[in-house]
C-alpha atoms as a PDB file:
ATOM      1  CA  UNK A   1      -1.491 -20.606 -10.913  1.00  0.00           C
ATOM      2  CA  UNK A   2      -4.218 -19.063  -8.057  1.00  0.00           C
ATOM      3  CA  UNK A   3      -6.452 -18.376 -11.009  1.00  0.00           C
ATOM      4  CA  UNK A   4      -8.047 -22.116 -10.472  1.00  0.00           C
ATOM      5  CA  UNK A   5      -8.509 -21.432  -6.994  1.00  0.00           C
ATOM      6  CA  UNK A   6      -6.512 -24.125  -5.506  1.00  0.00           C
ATOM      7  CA  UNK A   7      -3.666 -23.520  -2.949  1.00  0.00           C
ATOM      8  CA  UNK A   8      -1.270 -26.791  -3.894  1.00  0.00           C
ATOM      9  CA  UNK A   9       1.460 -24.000  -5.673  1.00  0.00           C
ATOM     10  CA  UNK A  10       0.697 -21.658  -2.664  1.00  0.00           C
ATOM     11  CA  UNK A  11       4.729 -22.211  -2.089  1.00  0.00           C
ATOM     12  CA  UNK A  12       5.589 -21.535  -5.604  1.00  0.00           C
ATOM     13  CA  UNK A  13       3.924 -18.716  -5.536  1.00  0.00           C
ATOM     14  CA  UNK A  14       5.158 -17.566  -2.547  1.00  0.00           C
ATOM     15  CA  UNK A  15       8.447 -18.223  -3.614  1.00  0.00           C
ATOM     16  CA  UNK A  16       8.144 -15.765  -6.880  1.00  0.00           C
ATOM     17  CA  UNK A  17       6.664 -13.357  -5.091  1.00  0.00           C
ATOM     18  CA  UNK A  18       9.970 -13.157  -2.395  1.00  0.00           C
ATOM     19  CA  UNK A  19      12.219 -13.731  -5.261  1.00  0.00           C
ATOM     20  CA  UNK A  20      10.914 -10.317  -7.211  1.00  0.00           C
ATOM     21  CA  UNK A  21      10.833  -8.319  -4.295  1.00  0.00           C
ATOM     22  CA  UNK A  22       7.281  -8.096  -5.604  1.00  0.00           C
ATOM     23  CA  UNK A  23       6.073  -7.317  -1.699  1.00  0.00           C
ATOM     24  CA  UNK A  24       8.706  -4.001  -1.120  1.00  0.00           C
ATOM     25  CA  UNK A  25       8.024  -3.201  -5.014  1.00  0.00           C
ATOM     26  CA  UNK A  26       3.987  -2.980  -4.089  1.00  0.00           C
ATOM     27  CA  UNK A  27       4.628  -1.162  -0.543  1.00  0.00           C
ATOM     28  CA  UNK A  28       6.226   1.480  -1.864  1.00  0.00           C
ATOM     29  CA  UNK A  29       4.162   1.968  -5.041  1.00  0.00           C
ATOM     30  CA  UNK A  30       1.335   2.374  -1.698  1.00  0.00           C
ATOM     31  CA  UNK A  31       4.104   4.818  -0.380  1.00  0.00           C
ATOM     32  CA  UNK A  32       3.858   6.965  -3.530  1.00  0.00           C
ATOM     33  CA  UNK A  33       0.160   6.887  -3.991  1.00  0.00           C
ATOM     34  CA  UNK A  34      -0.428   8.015  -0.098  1.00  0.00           C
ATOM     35  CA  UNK A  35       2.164  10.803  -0.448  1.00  0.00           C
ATOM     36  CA  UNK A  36       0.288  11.853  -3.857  1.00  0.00           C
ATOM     37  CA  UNK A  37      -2.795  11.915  -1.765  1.00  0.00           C
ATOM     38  CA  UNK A  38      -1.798  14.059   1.178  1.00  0.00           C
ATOM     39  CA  UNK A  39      -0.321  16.583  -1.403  1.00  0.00           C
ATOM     40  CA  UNK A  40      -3.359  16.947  -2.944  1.00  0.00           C
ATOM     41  CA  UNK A  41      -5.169  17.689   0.460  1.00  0.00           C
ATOM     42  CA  UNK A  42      -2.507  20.367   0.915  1.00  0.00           C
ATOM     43  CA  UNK A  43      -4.670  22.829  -1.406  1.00  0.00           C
ATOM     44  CA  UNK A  44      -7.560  22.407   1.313  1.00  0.00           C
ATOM     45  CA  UNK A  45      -8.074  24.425   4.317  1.00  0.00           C
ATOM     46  CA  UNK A  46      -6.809  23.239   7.415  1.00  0.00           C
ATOM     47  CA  UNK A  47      -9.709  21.166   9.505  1.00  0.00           C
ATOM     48  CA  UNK A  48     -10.164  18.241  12.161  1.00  0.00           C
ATOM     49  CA  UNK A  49     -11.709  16.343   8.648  1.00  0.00           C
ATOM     50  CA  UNK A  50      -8.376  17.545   6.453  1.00  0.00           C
ATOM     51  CA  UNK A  51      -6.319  15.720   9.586  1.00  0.00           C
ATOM     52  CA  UNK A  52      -8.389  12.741   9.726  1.00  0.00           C
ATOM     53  CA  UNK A  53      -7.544  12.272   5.893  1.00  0.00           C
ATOM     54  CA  UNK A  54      -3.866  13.453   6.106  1.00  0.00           C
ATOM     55  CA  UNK A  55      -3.356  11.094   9.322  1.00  0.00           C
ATOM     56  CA  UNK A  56      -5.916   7.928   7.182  1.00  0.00           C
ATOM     57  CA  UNK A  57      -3.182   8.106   4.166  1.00  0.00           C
ATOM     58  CA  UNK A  58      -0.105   8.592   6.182  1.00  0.00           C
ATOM     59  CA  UNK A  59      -1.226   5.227   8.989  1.00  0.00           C
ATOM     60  CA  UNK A  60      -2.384   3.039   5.894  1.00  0.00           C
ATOM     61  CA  UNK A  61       1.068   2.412   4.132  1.00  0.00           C
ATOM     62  CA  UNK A  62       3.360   3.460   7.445  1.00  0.00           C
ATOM     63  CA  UNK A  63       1.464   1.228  10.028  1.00  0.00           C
ATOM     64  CA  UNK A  64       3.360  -2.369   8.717  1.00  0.00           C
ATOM     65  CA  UNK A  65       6.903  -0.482   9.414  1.00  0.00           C
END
């Protein structure tokens, strides 16, 4: 449908995309990958540039909510 570029099944689209919960189903997939992140940082010793990254992770998938 988008792959030709043009926007006249934008509500179609749309429309799937509410009807498979594809939006929550994506936002928590981010949810996962962030909290995979910050555990990996855990090994790391503590340091303004550690926070930065721990605080980055946490705001990018946590800031919509």
């Amino acid at each position: 449908m988008i792959e030709k570029g043009g926007a006249d099944q934008l509500d179609e689209v749309l429309g799937i995309i509410h009807a498979t919960d594809a939006i929550q189903y994506t936002f928590h997939q981010a949810e996962l990958e962030a909290d995979k992140a910050i555990e990996c940082l855990a090994s790391l010793p503590d340091s303004s540039y550690k926070e930065a990254l721990v605080f980055l992770a946490d705001y990018a998938v946590r800031r919509a909510t």
